[in-house]
Protein backbone atom coordinates (compact mmCIF):
# COMPACT_ATOMS: atom_id res chain seq x y z
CA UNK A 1 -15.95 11.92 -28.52
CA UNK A 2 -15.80 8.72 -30.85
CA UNK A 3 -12.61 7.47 -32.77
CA UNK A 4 -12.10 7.51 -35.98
CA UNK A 5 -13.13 4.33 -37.73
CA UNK A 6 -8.98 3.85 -38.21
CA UNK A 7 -8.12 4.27 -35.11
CA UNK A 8 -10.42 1.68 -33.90
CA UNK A 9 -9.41 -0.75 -36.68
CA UNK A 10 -5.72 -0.11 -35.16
CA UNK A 11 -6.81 -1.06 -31.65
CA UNK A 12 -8.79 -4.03 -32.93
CA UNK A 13 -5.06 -5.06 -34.49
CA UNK A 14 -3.58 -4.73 -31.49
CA UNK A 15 -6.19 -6.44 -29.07
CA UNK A 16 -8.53 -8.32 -31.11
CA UNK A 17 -12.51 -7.39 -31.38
CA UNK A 18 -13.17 -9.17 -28.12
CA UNK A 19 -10.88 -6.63 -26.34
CA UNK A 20 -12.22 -3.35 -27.28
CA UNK A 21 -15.21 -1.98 -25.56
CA UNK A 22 -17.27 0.59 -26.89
CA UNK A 23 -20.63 -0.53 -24.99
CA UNK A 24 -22.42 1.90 -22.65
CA UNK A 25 -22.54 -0.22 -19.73
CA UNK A 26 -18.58 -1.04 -20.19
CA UNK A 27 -18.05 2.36 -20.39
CA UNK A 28 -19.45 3.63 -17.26
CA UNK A 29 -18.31 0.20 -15.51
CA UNK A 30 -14.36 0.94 -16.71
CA UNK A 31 -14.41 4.78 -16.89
CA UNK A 32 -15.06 5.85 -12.87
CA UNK A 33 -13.77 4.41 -9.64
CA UNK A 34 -15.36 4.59 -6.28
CA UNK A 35 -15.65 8.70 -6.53
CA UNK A 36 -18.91 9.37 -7.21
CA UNK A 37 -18.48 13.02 -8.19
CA UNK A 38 -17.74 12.72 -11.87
CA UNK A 39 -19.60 11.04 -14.70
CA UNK A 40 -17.67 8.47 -16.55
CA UNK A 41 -17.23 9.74 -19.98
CA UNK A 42 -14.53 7.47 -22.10
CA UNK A 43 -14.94 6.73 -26.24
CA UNK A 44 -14.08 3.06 -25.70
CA UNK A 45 -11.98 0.33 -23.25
CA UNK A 46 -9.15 -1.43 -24.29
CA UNK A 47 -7.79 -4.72 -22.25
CA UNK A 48 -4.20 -5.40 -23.65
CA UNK A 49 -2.99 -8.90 -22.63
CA UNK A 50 1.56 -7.84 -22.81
CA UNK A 51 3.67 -5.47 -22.50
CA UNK A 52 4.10 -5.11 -25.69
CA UNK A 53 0.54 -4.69 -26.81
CA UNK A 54 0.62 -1.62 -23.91
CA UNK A 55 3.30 -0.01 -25.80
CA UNK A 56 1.28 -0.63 -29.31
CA UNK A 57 -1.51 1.32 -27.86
CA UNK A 58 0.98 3.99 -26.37
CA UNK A 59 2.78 4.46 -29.28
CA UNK A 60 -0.58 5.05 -31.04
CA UNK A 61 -1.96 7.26 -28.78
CA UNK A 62 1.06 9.58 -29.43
CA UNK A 63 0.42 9.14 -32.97
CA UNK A 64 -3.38 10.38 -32.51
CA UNK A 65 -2.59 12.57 -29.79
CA UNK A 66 -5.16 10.07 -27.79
CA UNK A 67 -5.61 10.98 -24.05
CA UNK A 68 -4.91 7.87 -21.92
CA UNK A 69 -6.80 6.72 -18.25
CA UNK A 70 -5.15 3.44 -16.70
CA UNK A 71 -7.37 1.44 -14.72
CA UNK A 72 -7.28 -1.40 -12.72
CA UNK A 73 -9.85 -2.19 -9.70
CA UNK A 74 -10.91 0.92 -9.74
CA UNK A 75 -11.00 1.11 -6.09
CA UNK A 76 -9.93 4.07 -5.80
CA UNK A 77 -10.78 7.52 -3.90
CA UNK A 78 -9.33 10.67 -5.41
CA UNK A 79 -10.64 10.27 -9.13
CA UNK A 80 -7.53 9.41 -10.34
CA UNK A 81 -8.78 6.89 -12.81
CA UNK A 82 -11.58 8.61 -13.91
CA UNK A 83 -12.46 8.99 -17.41
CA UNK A 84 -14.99 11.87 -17.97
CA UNK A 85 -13.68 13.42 -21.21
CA UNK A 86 -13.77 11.48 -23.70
CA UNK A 87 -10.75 9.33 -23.37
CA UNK A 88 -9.10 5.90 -23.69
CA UNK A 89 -9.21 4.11 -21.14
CA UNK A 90 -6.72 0.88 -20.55
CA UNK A 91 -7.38 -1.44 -18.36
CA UNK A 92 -5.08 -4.02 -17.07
CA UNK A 93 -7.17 -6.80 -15.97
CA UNK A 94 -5.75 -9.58 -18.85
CA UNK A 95 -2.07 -8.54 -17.53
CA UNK A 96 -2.67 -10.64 -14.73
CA UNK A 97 -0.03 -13.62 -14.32
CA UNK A 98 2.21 -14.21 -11.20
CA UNK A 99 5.69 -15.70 -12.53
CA UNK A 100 9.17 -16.02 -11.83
CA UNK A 101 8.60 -17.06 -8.06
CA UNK A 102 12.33 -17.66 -6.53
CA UNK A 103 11.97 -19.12 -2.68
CA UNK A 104 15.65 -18.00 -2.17
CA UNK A 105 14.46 -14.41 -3.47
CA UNK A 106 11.30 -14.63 -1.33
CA UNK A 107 10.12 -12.49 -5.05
CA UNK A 108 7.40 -12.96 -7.46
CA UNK A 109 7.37 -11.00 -10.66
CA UNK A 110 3.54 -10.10 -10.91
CA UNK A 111 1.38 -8.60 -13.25
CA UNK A 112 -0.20 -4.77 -13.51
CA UNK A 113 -4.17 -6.93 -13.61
CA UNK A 114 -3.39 -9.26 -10.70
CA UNK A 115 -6.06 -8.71 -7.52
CA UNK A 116 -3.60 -7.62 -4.27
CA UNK A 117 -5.86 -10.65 -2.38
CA UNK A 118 -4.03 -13.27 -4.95
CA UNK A 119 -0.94 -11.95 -4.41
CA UNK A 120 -2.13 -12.24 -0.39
CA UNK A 121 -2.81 -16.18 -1.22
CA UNK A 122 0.19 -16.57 -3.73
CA UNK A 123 2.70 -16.34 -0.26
CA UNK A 124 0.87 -18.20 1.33
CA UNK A 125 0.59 -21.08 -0.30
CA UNK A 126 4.64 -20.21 -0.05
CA UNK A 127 4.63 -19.77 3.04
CA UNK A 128 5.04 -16.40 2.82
CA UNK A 129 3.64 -13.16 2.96
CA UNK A 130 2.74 -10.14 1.57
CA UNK A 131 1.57 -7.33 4.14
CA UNK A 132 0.17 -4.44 2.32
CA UNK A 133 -3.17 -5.25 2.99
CA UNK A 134 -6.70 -2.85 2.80
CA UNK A 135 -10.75 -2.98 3.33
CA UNK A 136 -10.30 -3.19 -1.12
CA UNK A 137 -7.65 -6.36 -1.02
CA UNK A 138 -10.68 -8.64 -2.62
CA UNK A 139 -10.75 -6.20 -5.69
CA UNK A 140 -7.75 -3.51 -6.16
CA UNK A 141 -5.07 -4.88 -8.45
CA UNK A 142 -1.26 -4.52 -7.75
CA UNK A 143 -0.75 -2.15 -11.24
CA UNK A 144 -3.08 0.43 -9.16
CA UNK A 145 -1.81 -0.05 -5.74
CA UNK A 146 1.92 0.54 -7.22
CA UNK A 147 0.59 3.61 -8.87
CA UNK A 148 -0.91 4.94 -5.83
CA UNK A 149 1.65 3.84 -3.49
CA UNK A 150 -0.59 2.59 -1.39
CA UNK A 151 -0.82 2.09 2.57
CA UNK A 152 -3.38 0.14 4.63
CA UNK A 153 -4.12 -1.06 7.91
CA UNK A 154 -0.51 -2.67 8.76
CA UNK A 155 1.44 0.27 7.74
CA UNK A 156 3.15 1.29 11.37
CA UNK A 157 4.71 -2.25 10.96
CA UNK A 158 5.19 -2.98 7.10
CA UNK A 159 4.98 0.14 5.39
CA UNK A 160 3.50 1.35 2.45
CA UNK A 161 3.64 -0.61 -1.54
CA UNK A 162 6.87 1.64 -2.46
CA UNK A 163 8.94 -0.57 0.46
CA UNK A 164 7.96 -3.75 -1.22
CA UNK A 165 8.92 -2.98 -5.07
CA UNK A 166 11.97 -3.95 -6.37
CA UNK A 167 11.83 -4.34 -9.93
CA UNK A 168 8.89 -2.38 -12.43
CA UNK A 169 8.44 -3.07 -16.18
CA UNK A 170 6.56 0.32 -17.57
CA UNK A 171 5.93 1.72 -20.90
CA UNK A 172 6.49 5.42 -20.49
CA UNK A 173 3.96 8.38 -22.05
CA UNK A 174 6.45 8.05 -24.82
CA UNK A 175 6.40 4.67 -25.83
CA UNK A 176 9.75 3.11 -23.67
CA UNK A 177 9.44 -0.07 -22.17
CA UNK A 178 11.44 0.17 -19.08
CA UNK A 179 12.89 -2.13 -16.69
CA UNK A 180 13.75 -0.88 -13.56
CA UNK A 181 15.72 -2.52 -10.80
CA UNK A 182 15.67 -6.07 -11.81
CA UNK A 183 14.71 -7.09 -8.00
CA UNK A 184 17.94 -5.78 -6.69
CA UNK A 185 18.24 -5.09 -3.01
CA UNK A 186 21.40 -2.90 -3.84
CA UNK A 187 21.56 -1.08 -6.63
CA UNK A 188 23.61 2.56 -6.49
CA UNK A 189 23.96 3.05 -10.04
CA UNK A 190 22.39 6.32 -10.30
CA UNK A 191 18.60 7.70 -10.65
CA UNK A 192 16.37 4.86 -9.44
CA UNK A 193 13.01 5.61 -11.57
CA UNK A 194 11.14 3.27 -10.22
CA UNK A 195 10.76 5.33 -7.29
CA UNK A 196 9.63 8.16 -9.92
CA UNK A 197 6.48 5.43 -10.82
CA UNK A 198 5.25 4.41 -7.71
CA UNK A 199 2.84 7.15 -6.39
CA UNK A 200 2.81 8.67 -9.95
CA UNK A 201 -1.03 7.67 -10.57
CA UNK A 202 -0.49 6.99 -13.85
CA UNK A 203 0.98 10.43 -15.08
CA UNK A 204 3.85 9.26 -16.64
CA UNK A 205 3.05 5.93 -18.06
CA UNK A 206 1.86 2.46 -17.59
CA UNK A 207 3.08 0.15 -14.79
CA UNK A 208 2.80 -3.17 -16.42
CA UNK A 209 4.60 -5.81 -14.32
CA UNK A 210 6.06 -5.57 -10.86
CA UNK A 211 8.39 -7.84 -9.02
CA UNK A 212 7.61 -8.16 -5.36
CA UNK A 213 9.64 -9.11 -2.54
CA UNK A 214 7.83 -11.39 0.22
CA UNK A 215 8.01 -11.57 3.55
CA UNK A 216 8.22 -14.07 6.60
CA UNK A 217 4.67 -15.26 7.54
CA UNK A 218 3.59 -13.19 10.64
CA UNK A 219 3.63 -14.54 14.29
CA UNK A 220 0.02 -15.21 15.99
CA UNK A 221 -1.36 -11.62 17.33
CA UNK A 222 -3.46 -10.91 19.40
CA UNK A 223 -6.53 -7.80 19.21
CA UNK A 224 -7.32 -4.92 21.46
CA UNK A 225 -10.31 -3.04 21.57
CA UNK A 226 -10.02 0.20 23.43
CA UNK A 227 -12.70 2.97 24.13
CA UNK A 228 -10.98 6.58 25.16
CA UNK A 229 -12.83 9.58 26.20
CA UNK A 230 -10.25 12.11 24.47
CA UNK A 231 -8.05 12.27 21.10
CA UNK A 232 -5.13 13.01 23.04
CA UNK A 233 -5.76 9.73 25.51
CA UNK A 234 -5.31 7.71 21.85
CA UNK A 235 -2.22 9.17 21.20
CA UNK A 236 -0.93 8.61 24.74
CA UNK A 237 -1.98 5.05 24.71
CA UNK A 238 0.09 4.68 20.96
CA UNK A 239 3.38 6.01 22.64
CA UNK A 240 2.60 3.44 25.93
CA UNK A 241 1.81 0.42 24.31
CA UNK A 242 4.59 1.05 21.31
CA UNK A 243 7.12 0.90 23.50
CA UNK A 244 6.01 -2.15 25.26
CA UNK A 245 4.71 -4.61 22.39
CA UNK A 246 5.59 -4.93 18.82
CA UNK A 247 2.70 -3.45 16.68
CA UNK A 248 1.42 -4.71 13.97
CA UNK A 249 -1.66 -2.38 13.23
CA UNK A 250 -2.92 0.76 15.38
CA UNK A 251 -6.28 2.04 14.24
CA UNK A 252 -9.21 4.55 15.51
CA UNK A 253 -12.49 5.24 14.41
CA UNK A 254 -15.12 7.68 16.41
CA UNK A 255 -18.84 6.95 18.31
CA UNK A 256 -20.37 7.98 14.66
CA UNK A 257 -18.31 5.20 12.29
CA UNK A 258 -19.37 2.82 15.07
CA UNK A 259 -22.46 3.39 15.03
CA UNK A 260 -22.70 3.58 10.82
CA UNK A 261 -21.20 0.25 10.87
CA UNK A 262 -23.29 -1.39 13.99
CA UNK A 263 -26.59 -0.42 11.65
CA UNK A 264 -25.63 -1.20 8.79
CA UNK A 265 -23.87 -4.76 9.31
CA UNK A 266 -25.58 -5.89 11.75
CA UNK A 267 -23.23 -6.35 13.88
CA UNK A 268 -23.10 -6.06 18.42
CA UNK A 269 -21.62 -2.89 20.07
CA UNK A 270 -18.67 -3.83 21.75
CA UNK A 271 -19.60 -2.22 25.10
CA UNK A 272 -22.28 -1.04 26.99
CA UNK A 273 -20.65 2.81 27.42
CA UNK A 274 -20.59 5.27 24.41
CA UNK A 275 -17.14 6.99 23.94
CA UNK A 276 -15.91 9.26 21.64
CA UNK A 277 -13.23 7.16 20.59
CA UNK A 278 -12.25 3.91 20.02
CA UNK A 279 -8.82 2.34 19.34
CA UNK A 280 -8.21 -0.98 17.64
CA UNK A 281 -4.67 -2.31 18.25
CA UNK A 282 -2.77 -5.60 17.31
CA UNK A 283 0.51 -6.91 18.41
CA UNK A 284 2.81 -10.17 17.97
CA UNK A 285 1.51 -12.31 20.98
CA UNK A 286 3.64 -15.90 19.94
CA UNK A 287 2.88 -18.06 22.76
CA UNK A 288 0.76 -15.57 24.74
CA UNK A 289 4.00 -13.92 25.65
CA UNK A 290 3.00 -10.27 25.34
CA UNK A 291 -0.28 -10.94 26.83
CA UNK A 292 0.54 -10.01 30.73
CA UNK A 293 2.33 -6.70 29.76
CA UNK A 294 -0.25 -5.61 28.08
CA UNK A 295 -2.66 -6.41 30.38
CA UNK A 296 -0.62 -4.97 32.92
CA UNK A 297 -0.49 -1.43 30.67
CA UNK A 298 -4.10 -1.43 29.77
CA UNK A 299 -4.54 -1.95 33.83
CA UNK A 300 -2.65 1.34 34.26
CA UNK A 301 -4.25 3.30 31.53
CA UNK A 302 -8.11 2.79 32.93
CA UNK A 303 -6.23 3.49 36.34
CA UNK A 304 -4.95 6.86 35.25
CA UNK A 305 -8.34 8.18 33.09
CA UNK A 306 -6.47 7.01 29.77
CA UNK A 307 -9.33 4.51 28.84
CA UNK A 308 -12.63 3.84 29.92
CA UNK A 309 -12.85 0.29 28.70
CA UNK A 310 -11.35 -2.32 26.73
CA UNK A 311 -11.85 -6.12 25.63
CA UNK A 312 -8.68 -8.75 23.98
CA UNK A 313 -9.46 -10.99 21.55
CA UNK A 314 -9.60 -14.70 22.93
CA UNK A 315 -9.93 -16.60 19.81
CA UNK A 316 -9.00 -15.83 15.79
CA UNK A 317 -12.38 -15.52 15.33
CA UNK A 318 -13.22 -13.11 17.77
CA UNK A 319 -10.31 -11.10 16.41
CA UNK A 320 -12.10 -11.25 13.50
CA UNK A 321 -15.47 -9.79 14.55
CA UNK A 322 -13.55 -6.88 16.19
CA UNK A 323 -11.22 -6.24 13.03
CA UNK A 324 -14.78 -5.82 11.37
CA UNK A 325 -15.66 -3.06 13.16
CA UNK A 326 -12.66 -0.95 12.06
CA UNK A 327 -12.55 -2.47 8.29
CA UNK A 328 -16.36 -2.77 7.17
CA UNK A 329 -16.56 1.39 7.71
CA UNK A 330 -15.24 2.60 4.25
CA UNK A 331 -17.93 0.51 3.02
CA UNK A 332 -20.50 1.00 5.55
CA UNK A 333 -19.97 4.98 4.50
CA UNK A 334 -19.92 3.98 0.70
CA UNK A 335 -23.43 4.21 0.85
CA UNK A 336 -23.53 7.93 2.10
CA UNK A 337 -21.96 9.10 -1.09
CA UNK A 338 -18.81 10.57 1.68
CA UNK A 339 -16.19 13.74 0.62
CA UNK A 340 -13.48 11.67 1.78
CA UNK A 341 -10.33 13.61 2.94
CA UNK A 342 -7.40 11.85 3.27
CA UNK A 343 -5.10 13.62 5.08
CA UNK A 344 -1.89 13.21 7.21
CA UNK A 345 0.61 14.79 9.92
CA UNK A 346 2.89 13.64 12.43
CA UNK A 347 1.65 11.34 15.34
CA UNK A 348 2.85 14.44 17.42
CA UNK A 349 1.16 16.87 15.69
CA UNK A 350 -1.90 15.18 15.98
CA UNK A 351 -3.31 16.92 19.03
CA UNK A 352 -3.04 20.64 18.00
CA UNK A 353 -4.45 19.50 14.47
CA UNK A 354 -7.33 17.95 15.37
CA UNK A 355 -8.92 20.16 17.44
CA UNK A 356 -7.94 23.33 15.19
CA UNK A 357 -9.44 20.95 12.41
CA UNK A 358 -13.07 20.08 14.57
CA UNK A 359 -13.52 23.85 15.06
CA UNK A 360 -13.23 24.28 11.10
CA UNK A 361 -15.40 21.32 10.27
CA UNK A 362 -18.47 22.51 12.81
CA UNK A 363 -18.43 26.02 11.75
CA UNK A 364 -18.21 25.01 7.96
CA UNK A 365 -20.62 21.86 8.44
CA UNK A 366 -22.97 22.41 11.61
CA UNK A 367 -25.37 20.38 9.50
CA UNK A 368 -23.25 17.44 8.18
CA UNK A 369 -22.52 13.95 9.81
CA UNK A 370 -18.86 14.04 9.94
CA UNK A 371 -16.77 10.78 10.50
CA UNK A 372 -13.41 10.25 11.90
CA UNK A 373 -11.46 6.99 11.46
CA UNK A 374 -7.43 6.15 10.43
CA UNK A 375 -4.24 4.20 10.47
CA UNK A 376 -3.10 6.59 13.65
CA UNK A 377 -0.27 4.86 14.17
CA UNK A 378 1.62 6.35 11.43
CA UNK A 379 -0.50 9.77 11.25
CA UNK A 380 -2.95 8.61 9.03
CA UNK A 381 -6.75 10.34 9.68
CA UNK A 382 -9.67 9.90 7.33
CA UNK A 383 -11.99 12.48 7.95
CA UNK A 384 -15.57 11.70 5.95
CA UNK A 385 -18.50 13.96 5.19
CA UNK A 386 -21.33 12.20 4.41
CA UNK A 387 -23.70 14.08 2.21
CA UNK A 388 -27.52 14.53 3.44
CA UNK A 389 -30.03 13.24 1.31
CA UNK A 390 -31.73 16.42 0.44
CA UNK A 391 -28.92 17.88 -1.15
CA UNK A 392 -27.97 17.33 -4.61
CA UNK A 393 -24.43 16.27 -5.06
CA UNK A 394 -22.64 19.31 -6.75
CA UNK A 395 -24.46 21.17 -4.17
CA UNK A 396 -22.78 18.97 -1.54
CA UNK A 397 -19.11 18.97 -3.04
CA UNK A 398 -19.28 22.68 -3.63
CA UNK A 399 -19.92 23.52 0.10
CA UNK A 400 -17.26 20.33 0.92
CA UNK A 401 -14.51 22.46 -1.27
CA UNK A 402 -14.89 25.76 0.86
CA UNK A 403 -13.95 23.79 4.14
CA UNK A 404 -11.34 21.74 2.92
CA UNK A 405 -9.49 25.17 1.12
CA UNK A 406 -9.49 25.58 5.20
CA UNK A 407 -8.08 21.87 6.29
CA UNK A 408 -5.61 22.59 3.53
CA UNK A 409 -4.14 25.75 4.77
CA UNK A 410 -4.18 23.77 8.39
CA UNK A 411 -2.26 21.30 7.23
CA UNK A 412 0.39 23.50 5.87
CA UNK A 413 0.21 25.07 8.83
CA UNK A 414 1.37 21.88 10.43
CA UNK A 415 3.73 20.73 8.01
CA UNK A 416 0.95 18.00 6.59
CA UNK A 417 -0.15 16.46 3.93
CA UNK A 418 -3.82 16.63 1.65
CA UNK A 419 -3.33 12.65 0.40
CA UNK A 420 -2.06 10.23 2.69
CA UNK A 421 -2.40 7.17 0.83
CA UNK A 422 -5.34 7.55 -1.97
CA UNK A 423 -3.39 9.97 -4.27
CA UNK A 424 -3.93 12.78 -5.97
CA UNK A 425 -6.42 12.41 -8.85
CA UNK A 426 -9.09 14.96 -9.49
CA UNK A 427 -10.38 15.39 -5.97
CA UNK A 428 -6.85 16.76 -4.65
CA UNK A 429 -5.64 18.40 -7.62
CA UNK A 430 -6.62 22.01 -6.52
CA UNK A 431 -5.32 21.61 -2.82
CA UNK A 432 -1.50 20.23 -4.17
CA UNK A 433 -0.13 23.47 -3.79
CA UNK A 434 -0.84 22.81 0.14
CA UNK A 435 1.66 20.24 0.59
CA UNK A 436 3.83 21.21 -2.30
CA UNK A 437 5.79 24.47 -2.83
CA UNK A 438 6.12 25.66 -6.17
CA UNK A 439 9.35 24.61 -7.26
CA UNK A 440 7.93 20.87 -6.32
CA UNK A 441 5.23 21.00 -8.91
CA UNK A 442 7.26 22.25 -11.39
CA UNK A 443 9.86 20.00 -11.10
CA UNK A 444 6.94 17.51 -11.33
CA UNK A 445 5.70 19.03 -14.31
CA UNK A 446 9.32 18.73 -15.82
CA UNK A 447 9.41 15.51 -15.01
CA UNK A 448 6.05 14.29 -16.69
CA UNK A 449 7.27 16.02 -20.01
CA UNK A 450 10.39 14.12 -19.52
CA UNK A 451 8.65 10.78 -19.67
CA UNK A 452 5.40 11.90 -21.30
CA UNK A 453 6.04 14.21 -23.97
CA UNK A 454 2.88 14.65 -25.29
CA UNK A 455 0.77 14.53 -21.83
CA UNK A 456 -1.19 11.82 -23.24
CA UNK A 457 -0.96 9.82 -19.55
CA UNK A 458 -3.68 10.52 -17.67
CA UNK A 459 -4.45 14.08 -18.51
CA UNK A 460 -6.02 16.92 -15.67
CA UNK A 461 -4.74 14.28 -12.50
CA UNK A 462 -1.93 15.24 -10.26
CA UNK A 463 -0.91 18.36 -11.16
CA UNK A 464 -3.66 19.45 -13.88
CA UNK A 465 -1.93 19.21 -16.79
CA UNK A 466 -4.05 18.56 -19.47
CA UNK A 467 -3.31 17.43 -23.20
């Protein structure tokens, strides 16, 4: 599809000639994220630099019955900004200032374009700080992150984005600017739609600006690398060392993503025994204080078959080296062209799910190199299938789909979920009906037309509605 020579000319009004792309290489660049399933397809790229130039190019879009794609770092893993028929794609990069800073607020007000890593330096050159925090910090933008809701590796402690919003500007699928919540900590006056946005992945407008409450900076911690012979030993060591320490991060990853990582990076094994398992764990340690009680517990879990081995970091920079070898595996696997699921359940549910889940995956992929890792401490697992070589990839995602029809009906077996913390998008779509009864999605679906009326946002993601 190519616009009209008018509606280009109306864009070029809005954003200058600089600002839209019609290129082939900023097409493909701005139409895909990190899914490598679909083919980015968009007519052209526009960068708007305000809010009000975002609601120009709404309003327009309605006019021309345009189909909208947001994007920001396009970091993401469910397709959801993918661009693959023909649509406009707006990306937020120029809407990238951080303002309004109030050190009695601990708040920022900060743009849809800003990178979450800048935000990461912005409190702390306050002295401050902002915890969501992921492997794609150095390149996912806040506008994105908001729209995904998104989680990380510190979520047992800080939660997810949504707990950190208090205030969104958005221009709706009709053409609104909204301000929501003005920063407020209370606010009972009704409907809070800001809530609506986050996690909405674009379906029912733009997220534009955000305002961001801060956090004190944390207290030193300390690292723990555990190796476990069993799944269920992991979640017995979570519910021991929770209720001794003050977690700040609780992460596994299997033999397989150590071994992915080891090769690729370059990097040492950290012990001389091969486990199945391997736990990563950090905790508040100010003034070595937690340091014997933990030792003590770790003492009593090799002691009772728990664990098999462990080492502590000693130094921030040997914290660092074993942080590497839980957060260098999502790229480490990038290369493998994975079907990523993203999937959750609770921590006690874990057990029962798992296993039911390993004899799905080996019957459905005897052949496959499959790859556990996840934030376990709040029931996060990402389970990856990494696609063989020989195989061509629609090949490979059409035999991925007829296992994961099976993980879905698991997981609403076990009261789960199909997207823990990468959305929806295209690569969930078909499996929402899994975590969502019917009167959910079509609420949902009343909703969009609510705030898009013309489905122009982000057509065929979340629920598959197109334009």
């Amino acid at each position: 599809m190519v616009f009209a020579t008018s509606i280009s000319q109306s864009l070029v009004d809005i954003v200058g000639p600089l600002h839209l792309l019609t290129d082939d290489a900023s097409l493909q660049r701005f139409g895909v994220d990190r899914t490598t399933l679909w083919r980015p397809n968009p007519s052209a790229v526009v960068l708007p630099a305000s809010v009000e130039e975002v609601q120009k190019i709404v309003r327009l879009a309605n006019d021309e019955n345009l189909a909208i794609v947001p994007s920001g770092g396009r970091t993401g893993l469910s397709g959801g900004s993918v661009a693959k028929e023909g649509e406009l794609v707006v990306a937020m990069d120029r809407i990238n200032w951080l303002r309004d800073f109030s050190d009695t607020d601990r708040a920022v007000t900060v743009g849809a374009g800003v990178v979450t890593a800048e935000l990461q330096r912005f409190a702390r050159q306050n002295r401050l700080f902002y915890p969501v925090d992921f492997a794609s910090s150095g390149s996912s933008q806040v506008g994105g992150n908001v729209a995904t809701n998104a989680g990380g590796i510190r979520v047992i402690r800080y939660g997810m984005t949504r707990d950190w919003i208090t205030g969104l500007t958005v221009v709706t699928g009709g053409g609104e600017i909204l301000q929501m919540n003005d920063g407020l900590a209370k606010n009972n006056t009704g409907y809070d739609f800001r809530h609506l946005f986050i996690g909405s992945e674009g379906t029912l407008g733009l997220i534009c600006e955000a305002r961001v409450q801060l956090t004190d900076e944390p207290r030193e911690s300390a690292v723990l690398l555990l190796a476990a012979e069993t799944f269920n030993s992991v979640l017995a060591v979570l519910k021991l060392f929770r209720k001794a320490v003050e977690l700040t991060a609780f992460e596994f990853f299997s033999q397989l993503a150590l071994d992915k990582v080891i090769a690729h990076q370059g990097l040492q094994a950290p012990f001389e025994q091969r486990v199945p398992f391997y736990v990563l764990m950090e905790f508040d340690n100010e003034d070595n204080g937690a340091t014997d009680e933990v030792m003590a517990l770790f003492g009593e879990c090799i002691d009772s078959g728990l664990l098999v081995d462990g080492v502590m970091s000693q130094s921030l920079e040997q914290a660092k080296s074993l942080w590497r070898l839980r957060e260098d595996i999502s790229e480490t696997l990038w290369q493998y062209q994975p079907y990523k699921h993203d999937i959750s359940v609770l921590p006690s549910n874990m057990p029962l799910f798992v296993s039911e889940a390993e004899k799905v995956i080996k019957k459905g992929y005897p052949d496959f190199d499959i790859v556990w890792y996840g934030h376990i401490g709040d029931g996060n697992l990402h389970l990856n299938i990494l696609k063989p070589a020989s195989l061509s990839s629609d090949i490979f995602r059409e035999q991925c789909a007829v296992v994961t029809e099976k993980l879905g009906q698991l997981l609403q077996k076990h009261q789960g979920s199909i997207s823990a913390e990468h959305g929806v998008g295209l690569l969930k779509r078909d499996y929402l009906h899994y975590s969502r009864s019917p009167e959910d999605i079509a609420l949902m679906r009343g909703v969009k037309s609510v705030f898009d009326p013309k489905h122009v946002m982000n057509p065929g993601k979340l629920m598959g509605i197109k334009s």
